[in-house]
C-alpha atoms as a PDB file:
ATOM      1  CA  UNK A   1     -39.026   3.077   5.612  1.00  0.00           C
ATOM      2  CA  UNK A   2     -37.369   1.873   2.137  1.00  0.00           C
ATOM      3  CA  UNK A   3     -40.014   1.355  -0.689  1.00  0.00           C
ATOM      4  CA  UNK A   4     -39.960  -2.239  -1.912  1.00  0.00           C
ATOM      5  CA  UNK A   5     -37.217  -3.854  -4.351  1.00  0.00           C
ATOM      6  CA  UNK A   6     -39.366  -4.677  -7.243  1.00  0.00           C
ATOM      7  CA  UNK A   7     -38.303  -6.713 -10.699  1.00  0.00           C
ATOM      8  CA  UNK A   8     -40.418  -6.396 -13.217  1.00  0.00           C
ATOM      9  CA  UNK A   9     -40.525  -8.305 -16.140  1.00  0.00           C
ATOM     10  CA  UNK A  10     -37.116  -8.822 -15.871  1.00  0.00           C
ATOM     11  CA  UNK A  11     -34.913 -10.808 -18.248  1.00  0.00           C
ATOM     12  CA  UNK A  12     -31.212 -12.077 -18.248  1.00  0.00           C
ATOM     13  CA  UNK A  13     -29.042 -13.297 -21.082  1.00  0.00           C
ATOM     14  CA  UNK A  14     -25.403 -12.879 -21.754  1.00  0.00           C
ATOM     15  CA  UNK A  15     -24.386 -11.946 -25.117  1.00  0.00           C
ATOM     16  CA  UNK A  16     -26.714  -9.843 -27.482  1.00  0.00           C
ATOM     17  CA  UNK A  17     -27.917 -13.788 -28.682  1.00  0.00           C
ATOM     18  CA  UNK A  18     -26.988 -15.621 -25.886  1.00  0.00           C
ATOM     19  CA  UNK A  19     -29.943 -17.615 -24.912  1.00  0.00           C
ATOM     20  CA  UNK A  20     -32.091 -16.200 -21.756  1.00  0.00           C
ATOM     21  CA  UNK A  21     -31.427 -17.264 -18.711  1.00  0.00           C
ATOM     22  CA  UNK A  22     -34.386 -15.594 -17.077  1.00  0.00           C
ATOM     23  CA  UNK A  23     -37.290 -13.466 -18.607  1.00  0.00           C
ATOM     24  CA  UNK A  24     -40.757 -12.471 -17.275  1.00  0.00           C
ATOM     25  CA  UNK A  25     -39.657 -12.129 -13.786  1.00  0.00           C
ATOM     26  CA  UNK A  26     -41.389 -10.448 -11.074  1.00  0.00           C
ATOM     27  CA  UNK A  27     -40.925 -10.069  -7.453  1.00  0.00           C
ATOM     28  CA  UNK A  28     -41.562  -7.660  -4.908  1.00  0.00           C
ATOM     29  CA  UNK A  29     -38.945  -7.682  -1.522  1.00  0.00           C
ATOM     30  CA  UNK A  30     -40.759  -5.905   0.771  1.00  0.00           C
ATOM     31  CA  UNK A  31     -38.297  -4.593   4.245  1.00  0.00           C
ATOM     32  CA  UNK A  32     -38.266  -7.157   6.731  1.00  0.00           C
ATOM     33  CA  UNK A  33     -38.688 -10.003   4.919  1.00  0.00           C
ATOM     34  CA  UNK A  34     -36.870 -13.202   4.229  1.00  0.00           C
ATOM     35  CA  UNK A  35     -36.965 -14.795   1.118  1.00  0.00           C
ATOM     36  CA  UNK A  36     -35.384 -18.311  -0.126  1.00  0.00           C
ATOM     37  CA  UNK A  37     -34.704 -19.565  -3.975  1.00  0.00           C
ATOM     38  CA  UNK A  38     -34.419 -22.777  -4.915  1.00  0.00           C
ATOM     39  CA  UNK A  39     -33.783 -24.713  -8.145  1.00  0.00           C
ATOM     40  CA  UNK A  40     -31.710 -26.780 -10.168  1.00  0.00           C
ATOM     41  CA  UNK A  41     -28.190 -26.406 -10.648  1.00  0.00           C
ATOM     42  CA  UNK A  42     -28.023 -24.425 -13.469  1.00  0.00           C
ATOM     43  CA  UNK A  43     -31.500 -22.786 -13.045  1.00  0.00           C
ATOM     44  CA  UNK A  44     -30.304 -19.684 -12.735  1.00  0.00           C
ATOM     45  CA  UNK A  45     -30.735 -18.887  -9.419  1.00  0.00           C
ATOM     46  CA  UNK A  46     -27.642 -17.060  -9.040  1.00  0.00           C
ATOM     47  CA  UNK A  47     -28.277 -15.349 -11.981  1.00  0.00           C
ATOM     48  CA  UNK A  48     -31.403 -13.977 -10.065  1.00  0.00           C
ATOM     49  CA  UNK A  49     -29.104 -13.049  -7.342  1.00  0.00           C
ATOM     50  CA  UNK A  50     -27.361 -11.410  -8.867  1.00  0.00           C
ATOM     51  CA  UNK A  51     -29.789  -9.173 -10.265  1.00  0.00           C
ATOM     52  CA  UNK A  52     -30.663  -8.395  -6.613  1.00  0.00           C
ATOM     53  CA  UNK A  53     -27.888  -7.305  -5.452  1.00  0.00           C
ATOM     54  CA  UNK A  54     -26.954  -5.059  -8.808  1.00  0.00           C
ATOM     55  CA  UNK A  55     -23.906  -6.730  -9.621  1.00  0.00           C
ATOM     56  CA  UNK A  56     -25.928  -7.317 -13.410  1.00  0.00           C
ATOM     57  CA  UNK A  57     -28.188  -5.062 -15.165  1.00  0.00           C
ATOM     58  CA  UNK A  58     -31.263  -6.968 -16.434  1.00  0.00           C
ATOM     59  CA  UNK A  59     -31.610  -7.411 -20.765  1.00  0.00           C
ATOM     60  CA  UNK A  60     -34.873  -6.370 -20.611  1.00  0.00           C
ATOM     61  CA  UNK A  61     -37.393  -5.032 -17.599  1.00  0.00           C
ATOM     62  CA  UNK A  62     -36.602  -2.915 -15.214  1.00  0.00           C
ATOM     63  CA  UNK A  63     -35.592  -2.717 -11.010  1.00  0.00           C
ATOM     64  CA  UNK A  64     -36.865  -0.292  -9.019  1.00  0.00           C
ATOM     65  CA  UNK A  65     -36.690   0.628  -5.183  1.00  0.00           C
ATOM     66  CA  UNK A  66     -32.813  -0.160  -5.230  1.00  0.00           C
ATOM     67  CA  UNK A  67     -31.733  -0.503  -0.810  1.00  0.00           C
ATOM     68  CA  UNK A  68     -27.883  -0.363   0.031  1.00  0.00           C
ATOM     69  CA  UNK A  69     -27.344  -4.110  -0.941  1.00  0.00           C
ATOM     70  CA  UNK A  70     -24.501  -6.579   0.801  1.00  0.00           C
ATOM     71  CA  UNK A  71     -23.602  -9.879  -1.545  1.00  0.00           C
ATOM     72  CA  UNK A  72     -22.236 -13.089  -0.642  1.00  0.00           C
ATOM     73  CA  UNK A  73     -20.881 -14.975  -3.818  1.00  0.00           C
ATOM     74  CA  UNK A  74     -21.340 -18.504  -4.028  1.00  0.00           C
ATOM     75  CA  UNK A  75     -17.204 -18.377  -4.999  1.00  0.00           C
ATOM     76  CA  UNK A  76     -15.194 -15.313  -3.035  1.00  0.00           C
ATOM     77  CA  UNK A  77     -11.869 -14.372  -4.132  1.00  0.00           C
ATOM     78  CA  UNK A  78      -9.435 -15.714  -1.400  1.00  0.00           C
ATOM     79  CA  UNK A  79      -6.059 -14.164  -3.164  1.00  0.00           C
ATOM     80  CA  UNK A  80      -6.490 -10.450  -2.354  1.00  0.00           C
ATOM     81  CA  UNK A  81      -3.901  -8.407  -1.759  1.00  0.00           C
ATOM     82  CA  UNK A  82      -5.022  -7.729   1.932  1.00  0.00           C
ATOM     83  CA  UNK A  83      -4.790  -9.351   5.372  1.00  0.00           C
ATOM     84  CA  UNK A  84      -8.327 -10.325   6.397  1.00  0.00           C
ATOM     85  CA  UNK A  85      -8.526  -7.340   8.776  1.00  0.00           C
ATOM     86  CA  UNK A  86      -7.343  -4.795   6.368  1.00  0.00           C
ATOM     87  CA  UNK A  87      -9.808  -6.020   3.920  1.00  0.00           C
ATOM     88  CA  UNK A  88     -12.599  -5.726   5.939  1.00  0.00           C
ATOM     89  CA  UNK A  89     -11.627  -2.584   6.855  1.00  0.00           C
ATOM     90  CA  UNK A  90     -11.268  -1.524   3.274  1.00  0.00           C
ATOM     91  CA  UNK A  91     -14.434  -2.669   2.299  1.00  0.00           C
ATOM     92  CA  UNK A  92     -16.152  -0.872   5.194  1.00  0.00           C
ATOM     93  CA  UNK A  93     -14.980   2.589   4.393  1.00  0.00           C
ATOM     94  CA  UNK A  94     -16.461   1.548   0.862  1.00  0.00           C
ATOM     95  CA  UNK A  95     -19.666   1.125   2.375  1.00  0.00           C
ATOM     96  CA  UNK A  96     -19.749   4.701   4.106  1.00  0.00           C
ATOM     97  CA  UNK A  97     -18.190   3.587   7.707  1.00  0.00           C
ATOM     98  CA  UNK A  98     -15.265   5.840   8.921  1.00  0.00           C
ATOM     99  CA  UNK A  99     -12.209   3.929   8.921  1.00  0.00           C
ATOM    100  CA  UNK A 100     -12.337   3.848  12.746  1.00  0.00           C
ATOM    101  CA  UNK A 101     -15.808   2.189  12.385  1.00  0.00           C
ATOM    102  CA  UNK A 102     -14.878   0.382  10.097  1.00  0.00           C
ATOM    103  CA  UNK A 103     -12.030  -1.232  11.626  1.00  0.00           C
ATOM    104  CA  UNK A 104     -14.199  -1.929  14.833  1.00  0.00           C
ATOM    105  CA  UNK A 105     -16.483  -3.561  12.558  1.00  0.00           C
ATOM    106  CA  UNK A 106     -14.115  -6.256  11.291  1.00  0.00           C
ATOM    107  CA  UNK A 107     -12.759  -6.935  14.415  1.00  0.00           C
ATOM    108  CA  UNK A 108     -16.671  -8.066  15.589  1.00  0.00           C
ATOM    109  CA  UNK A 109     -17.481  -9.704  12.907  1.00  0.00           C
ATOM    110  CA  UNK A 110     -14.424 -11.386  12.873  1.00  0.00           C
ATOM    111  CA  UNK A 111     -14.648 -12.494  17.030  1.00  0.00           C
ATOM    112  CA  UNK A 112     -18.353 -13.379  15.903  1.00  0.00           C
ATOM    113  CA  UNK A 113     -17.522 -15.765  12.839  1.00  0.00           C
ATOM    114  CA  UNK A 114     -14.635 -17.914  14.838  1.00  0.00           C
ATOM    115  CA  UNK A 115     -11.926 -15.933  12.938  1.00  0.00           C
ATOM    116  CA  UNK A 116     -10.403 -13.132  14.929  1.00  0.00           C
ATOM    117  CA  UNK A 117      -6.922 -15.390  15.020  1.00  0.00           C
ATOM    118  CA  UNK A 118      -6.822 -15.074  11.137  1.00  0.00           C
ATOM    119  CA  UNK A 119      -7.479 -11.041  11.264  1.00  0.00           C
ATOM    120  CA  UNK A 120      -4.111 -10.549  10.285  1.00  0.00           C
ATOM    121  CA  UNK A 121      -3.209 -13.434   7.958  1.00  0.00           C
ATOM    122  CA  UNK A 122      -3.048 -12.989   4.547  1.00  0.00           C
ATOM    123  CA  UNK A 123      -6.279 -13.671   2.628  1.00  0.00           C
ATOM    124  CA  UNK A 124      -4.420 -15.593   0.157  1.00  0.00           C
ATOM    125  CA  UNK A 125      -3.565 -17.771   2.899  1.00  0.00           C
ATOM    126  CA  UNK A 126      -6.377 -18.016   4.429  1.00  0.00           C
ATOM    127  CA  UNK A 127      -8.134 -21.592   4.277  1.00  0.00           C
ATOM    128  CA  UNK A 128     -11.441 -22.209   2.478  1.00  0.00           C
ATOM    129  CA  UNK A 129     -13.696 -21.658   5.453  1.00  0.00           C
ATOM    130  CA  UNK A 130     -11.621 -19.088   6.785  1.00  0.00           C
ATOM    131  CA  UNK A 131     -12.094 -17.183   3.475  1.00  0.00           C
ATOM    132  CA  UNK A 132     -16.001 -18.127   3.759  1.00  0.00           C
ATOM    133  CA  UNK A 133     -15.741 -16.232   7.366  1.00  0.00           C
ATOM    134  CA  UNK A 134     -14.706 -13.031   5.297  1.00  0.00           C
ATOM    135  CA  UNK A 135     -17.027 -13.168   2.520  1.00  0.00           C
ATOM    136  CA  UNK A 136     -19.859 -13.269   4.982  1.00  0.00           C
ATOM    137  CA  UNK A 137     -18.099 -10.546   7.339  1.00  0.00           C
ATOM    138  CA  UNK A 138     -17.802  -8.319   4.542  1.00  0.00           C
ATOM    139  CA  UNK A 139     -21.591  -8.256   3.890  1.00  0.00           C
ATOM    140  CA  UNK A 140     -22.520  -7.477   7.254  1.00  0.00           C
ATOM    141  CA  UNK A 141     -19.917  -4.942   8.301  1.00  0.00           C
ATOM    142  CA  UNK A 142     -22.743  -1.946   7.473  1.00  0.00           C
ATOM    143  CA  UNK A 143     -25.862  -3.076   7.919  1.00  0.00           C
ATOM    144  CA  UNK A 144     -27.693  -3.292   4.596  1.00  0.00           C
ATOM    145  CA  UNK A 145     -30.851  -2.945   3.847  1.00  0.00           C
ATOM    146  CA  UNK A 146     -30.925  -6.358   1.724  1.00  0.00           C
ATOM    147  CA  UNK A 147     -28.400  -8.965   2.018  1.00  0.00           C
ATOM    148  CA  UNK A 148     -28.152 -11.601  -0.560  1.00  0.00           C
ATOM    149  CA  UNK A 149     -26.488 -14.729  -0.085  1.00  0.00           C
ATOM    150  CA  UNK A 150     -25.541 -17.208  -2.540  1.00  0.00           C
ATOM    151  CA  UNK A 151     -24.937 -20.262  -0.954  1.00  0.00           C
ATOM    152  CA  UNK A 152     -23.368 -18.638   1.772  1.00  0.00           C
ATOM    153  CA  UNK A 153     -23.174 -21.310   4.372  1.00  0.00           C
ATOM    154  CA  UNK A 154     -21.158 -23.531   2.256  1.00  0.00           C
ATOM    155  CA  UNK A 155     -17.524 -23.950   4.177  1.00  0.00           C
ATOM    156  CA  UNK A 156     -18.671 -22.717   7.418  1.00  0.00           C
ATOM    157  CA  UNK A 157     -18.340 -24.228  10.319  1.00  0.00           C
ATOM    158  CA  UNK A 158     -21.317 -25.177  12.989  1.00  0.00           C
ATOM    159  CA  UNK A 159     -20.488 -22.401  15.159  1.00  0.00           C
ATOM    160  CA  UNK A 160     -20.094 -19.887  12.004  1.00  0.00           C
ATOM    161  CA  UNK A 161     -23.587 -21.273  10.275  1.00  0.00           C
ATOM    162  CA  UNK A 162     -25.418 -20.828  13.572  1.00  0.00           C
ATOM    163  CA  UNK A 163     -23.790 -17.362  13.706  1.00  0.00           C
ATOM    164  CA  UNK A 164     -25.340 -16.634  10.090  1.00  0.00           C
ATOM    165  CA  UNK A 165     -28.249 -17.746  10.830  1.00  0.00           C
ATOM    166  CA  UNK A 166     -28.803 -15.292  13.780  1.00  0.00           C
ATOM    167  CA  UNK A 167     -27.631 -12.610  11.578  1.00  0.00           C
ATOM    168  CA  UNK A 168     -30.211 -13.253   9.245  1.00  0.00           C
ATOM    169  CA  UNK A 169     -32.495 -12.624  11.980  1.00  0.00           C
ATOM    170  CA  UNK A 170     -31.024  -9.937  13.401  1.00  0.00           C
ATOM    171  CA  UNK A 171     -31.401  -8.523  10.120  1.00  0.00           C
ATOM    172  CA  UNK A 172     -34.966  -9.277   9.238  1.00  0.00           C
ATOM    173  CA  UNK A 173     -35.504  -7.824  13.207  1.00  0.00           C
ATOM    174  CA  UNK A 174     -34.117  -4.560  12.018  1.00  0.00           C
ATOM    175  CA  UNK A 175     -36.184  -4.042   8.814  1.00  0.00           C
ATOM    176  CA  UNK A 176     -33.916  -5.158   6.546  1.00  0.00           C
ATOM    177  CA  UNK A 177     -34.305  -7.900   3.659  1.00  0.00           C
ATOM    178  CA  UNK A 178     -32.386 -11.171   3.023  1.00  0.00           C
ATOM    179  CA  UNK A 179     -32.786 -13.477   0.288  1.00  0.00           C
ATOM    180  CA  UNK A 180     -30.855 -16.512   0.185  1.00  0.00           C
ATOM    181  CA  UNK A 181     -30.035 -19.524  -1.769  1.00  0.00           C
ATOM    182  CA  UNK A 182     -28.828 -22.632   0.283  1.00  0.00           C
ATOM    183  CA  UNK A 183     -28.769 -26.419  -0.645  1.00  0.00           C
ATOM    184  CA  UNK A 184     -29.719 -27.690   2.325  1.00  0.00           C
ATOM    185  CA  UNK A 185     -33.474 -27.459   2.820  1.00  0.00           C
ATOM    186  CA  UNK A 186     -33.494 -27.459   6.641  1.00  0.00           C
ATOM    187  CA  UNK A 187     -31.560 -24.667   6.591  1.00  0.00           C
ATOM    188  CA  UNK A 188     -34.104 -21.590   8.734  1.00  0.00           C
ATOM    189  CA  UNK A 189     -36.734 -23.900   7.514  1.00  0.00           C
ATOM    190  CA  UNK A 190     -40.009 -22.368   8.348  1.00  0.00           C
ATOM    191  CA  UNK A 191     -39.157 -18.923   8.175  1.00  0.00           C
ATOM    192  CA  UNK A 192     -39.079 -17.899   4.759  1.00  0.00           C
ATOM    193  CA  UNK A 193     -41.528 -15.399   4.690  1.00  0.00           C
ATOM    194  CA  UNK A 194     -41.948 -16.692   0.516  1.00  0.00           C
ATOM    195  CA  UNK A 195     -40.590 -19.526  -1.168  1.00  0.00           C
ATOM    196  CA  UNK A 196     -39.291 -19.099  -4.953  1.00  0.00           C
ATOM    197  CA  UNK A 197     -38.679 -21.866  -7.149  1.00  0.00           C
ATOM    198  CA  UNK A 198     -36.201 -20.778 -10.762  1.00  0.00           C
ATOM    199  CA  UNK A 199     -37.469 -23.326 -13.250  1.00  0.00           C
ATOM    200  CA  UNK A 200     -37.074 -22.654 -17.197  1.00  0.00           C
ATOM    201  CA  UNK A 201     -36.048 -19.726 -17.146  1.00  0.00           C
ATOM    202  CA  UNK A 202     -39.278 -18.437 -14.979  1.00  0.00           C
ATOM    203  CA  UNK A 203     -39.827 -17.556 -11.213  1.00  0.00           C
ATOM    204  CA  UNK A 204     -42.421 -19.271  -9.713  1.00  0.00           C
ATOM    205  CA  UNK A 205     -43.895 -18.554  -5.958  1.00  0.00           C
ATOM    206  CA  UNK A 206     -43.879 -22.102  -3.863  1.00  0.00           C
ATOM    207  CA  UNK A 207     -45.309 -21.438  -0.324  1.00  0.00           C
ATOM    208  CA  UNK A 208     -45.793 -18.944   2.113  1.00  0.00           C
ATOM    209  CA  UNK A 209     -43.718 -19.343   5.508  1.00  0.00           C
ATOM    210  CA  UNK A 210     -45.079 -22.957   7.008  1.00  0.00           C
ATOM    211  CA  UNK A 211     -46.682 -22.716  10.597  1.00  0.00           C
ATOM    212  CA  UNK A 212     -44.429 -25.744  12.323  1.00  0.00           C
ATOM    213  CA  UNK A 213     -40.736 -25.258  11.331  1.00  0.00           C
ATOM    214  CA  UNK A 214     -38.579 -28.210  11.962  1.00  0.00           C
ATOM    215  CA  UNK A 215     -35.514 -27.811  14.446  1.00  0.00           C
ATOM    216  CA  UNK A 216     -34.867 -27.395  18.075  1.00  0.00           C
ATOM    217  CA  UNK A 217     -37.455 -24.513  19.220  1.00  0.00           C
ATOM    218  CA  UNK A 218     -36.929 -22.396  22.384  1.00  0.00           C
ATOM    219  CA  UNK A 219     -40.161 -21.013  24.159  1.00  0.00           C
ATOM    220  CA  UNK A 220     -39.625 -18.008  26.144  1.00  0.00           C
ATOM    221  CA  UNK A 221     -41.988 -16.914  29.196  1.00  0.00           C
ATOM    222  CA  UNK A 222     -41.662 -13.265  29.417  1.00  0.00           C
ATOM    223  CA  UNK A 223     -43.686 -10.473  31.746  1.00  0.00           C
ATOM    224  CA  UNK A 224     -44.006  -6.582  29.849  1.00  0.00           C
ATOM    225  CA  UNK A 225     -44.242  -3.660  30.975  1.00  0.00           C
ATOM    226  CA  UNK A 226     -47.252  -1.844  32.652  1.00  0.00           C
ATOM    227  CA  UNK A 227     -48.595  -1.182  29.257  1.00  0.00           C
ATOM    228  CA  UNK A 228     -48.006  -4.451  28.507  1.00  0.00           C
ATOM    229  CA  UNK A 229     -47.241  -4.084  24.440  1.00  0.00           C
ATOM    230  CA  UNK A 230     -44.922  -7.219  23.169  1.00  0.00           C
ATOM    231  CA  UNK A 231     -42.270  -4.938  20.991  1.00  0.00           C
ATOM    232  CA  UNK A 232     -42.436  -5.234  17.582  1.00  0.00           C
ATOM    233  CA  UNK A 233     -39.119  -6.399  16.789  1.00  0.00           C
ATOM    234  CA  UNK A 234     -39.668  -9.667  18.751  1.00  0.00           C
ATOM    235  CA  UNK A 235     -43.214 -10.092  16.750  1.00  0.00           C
ATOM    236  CA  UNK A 236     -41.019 -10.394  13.470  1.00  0.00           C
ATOM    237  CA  UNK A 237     -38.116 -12.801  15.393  1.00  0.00           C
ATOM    238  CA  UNK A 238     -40.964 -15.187  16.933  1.00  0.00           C
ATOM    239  CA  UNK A 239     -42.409 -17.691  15.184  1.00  0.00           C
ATOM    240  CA  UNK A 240     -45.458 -17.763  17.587  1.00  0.00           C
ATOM    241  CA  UNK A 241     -46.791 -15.604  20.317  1.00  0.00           C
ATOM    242  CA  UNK A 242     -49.630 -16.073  22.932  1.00  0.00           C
ATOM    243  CA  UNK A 243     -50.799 -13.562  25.080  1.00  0.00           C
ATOM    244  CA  UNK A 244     -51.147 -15.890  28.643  1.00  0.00           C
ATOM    245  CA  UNK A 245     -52.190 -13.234  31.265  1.00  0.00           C
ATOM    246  CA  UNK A 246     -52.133  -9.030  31.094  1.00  0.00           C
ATOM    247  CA  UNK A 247     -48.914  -8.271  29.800  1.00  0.00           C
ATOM    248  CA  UNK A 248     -47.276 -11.783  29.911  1.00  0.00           C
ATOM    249  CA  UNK A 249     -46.268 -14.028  26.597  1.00  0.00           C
ATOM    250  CA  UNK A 250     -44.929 -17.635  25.681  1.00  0.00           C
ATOM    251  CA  UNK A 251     -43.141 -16.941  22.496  1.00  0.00           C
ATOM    252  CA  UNK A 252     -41.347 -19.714  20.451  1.00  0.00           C
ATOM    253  CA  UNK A 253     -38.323 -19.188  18.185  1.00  0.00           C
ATOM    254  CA  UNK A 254     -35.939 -21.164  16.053  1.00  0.00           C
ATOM    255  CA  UNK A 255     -32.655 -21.778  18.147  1.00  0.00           C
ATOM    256  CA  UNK A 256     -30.551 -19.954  16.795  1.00  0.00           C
ATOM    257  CA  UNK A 257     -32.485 -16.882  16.822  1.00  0.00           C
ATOM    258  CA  UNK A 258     -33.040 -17.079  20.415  1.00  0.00           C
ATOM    259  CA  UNK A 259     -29.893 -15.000  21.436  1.00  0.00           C
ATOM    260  CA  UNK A 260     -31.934 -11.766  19.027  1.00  0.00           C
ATOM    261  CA  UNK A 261     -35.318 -12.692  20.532  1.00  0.00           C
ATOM    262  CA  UNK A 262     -33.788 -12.298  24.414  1.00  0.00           C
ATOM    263  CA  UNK A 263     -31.646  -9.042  22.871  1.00  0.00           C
ATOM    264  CA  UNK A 264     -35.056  -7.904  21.513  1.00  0.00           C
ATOM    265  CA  UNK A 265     -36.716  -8.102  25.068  1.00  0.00           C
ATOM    266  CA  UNK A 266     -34.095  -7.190  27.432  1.00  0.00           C
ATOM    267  CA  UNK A 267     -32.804  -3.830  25.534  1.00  0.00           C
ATOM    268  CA  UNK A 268     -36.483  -2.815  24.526  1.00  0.00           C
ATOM    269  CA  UNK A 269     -37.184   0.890  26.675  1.00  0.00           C
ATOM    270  CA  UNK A 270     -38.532  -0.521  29.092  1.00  0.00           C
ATOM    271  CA  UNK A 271     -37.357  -3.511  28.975  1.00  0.00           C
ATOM    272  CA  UNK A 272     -38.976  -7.107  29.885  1.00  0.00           C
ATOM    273  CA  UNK A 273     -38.572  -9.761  32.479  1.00  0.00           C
ATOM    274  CA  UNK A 274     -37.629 -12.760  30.921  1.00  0.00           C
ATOM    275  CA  UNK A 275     -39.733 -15.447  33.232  1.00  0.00           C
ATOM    276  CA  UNK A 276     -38.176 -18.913  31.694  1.00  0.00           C
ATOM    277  CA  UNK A 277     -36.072 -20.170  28.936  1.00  0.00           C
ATOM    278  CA  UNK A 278     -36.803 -24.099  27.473  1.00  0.00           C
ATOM    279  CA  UNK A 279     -35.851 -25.777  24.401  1.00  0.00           C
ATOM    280  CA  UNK A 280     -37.460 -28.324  22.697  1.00  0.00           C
ATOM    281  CA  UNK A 281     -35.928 -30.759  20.179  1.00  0.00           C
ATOM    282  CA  UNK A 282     -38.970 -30.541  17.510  1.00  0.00           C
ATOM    283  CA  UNK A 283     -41.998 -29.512  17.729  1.00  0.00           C
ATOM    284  CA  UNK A 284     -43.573 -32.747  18.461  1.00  0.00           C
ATOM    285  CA  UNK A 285     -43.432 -31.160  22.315  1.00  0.00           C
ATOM    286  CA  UNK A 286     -40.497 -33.979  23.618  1.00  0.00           C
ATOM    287  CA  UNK A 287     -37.989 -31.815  25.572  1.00  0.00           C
ATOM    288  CA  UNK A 288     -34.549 -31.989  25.159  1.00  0.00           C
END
C-alpha cells in the first residue's frame, strides 16, 4: 500500500512578497479516504488543491508520500487542439496507458459521463458541460491513487453528477484517495471520512464523517459465503453494516454508490447472494 500524502507546515504565496495565502498547514491523506474542503471564496481552498495534486510547489514546508495524482480544475481549457476522444486518448498515454488502453479508456468514460456523441467533436466546440464531461474523464482514465477535484460537479448534468459521485466511491473502494471541494453541502454528505475548513490562511479539521447522512439510502440484504466474511471493499462503500444471522448482512449505502456496493458483492471470489434491494428517501425510515 502507498504511504500517506502528508503536508507539513506548508505555506503558499505567490511572488517572493506576495502575501500568504496559506502557511502552517498540515494534513495527512491516508489511502482510502475521502476528504472535503470548504471555505470562503477566496479562502484558498484551491490553492490547497492545488498543492495536492502538485501542480504548485509549497513557499515553505514540505510534501511527502507523493501517489500518481488526477486533477479536476475548477476552470478546464475547452479550446484544445483535439477532438474530445483524441484528447483523452492523449492524456492517457501521458498517464502510462498504451495507446490501445488508452483509447478504450476514453471511449468508457465517455459512454459513462453522457458524452460518447461528442467523442469526436472538437473540444473547442464542445459546450460547457460537455467540456466538464472531459475534464472529469481525463482524471479518471488511469486510476489514480488520489483524485482531486475542484469544484468538479459544476456544469454537469444529473446523470453525469450521479456518475461522479459513484466514481468517487469506486475510488475510495479501491484504496485510492479523493479530496474534493464542492459548493453544495449535500453533495456525498455523510461520507467524508474528515471535514476541512480554509479560514485565514489556516486549515482547520471540522468533523469526522457524521453517522446519518442525508439522501435517499438503499439497504441491501445479502447471504456470504460458507465462511461467511463481508469483503472488505463493501465495508469501506457501506455506510452501515449488521451482521443479522451466520453469514447474512443488511448494509445501507448512499444511492448512488449502490451500483459499487452490488459490484463489490457480486464479483467478490466467491461471490454473494444479493437477498433484497430497498431504497429509502431519508433516513427517517419512510420508503420511497
Amino acid at each position: 500500500m502507498r504511504p500517506d500524502l502528508c503536508l507539513q507546515n506548508a505555506g503558499r504565496r505567490y511572488g517572493l512578497r506576495g502575501p500568504w495565502v496559506l502557511r502552517g498547514v498540515d494534513l495527512t491523506v491516508a489511502p482510502g479516504r475521502l476528504v472535503r474542503v470548504e471555505g470562503a471564496n477566496g479562502s484558498g481552498k484551491s490553492t490547497l488543491l492545488r498543492l495536492l495534486a502538485g501542480i504548485d510547489a509549497p513557499s515553505e514546508g514540505r510534501i511527502t508520500g507523493r501517489p500518481r495524482t488526477a486533477y479536476v480544475p475548477e476552470r478546464f481549457p475547452p479550446a484544445l487542439p483535439f477532438t474530445a476522444s483524441g484528447y483523452l486518448t492523449h492524456l492517457g498515454t501521458v498517464h502510462g496507458l498504451s495507446r490501445r488502453a488508452a483509447a478504450r479508456a476514453a471511449g468508457e468514460w465517455l459512454e459513462r459521463l453522457g458524452a460518447a456523441a461528442y467523442a469526436e467533436t472538437p473540444m473547442a466546440r464542445l459546450s460547457k458541460g460537455s467540456s466538464q464531461k472531459v475534464a472529469v474523464a481525463q482524471a479518471l482514465l488511469a486510476e489514480p491513487e488520489l483524485l482531486v477535484l475542484d469544484e468538479a460537479w459544476t456544469g454537469l448534468d444529473t446523470d453525469a453528477r450521479a456518475e461522479l459521485e459513484r466514481a468517487v466511491a469506486e475510488r475510495t473502494v479501491a484504496g485510492g484517495s479523493v479530496v474534493f471541494v464542492d459548493h453544495d453541502p449535500r453533495r456525498l454528505a455523510g461520507l467524508p471520512d474528515a471535514t476541512y475548513a480554509v479560514r485565514d490562511g489556516s486549515l482547520v479539521r471540522r468533523a469526522s464523517r457524521e453517522p446519518s447522512p442525508s439522501g435517499p439510502q438503499v439497504t441491501v440484504e445479502a447471504q456470504g459465503p460458507p465462511d461467511g466474511r463481508l469483503p472488505e471493499a463493501a465495508h469501506r462503500t457501506a455506510t452501515s453494516a449488521e451482521e443479522t444471522a451466520p453469514g447474512r448482512y443488511r448494509l445501507t449505502v448512499p444511492a448512488p454508490h449502490s451500483d459499487v456496493l452490488l459490484r463489490t458483492l457480486l464479483t467478490a471470489h466467491p461471490p454473494w447472494h444479493v437477498v433484497s434491494v430497498s431504497q429509502r428517501e431519508d433516513t427517517s425510515g419512510s420508503l420511497r
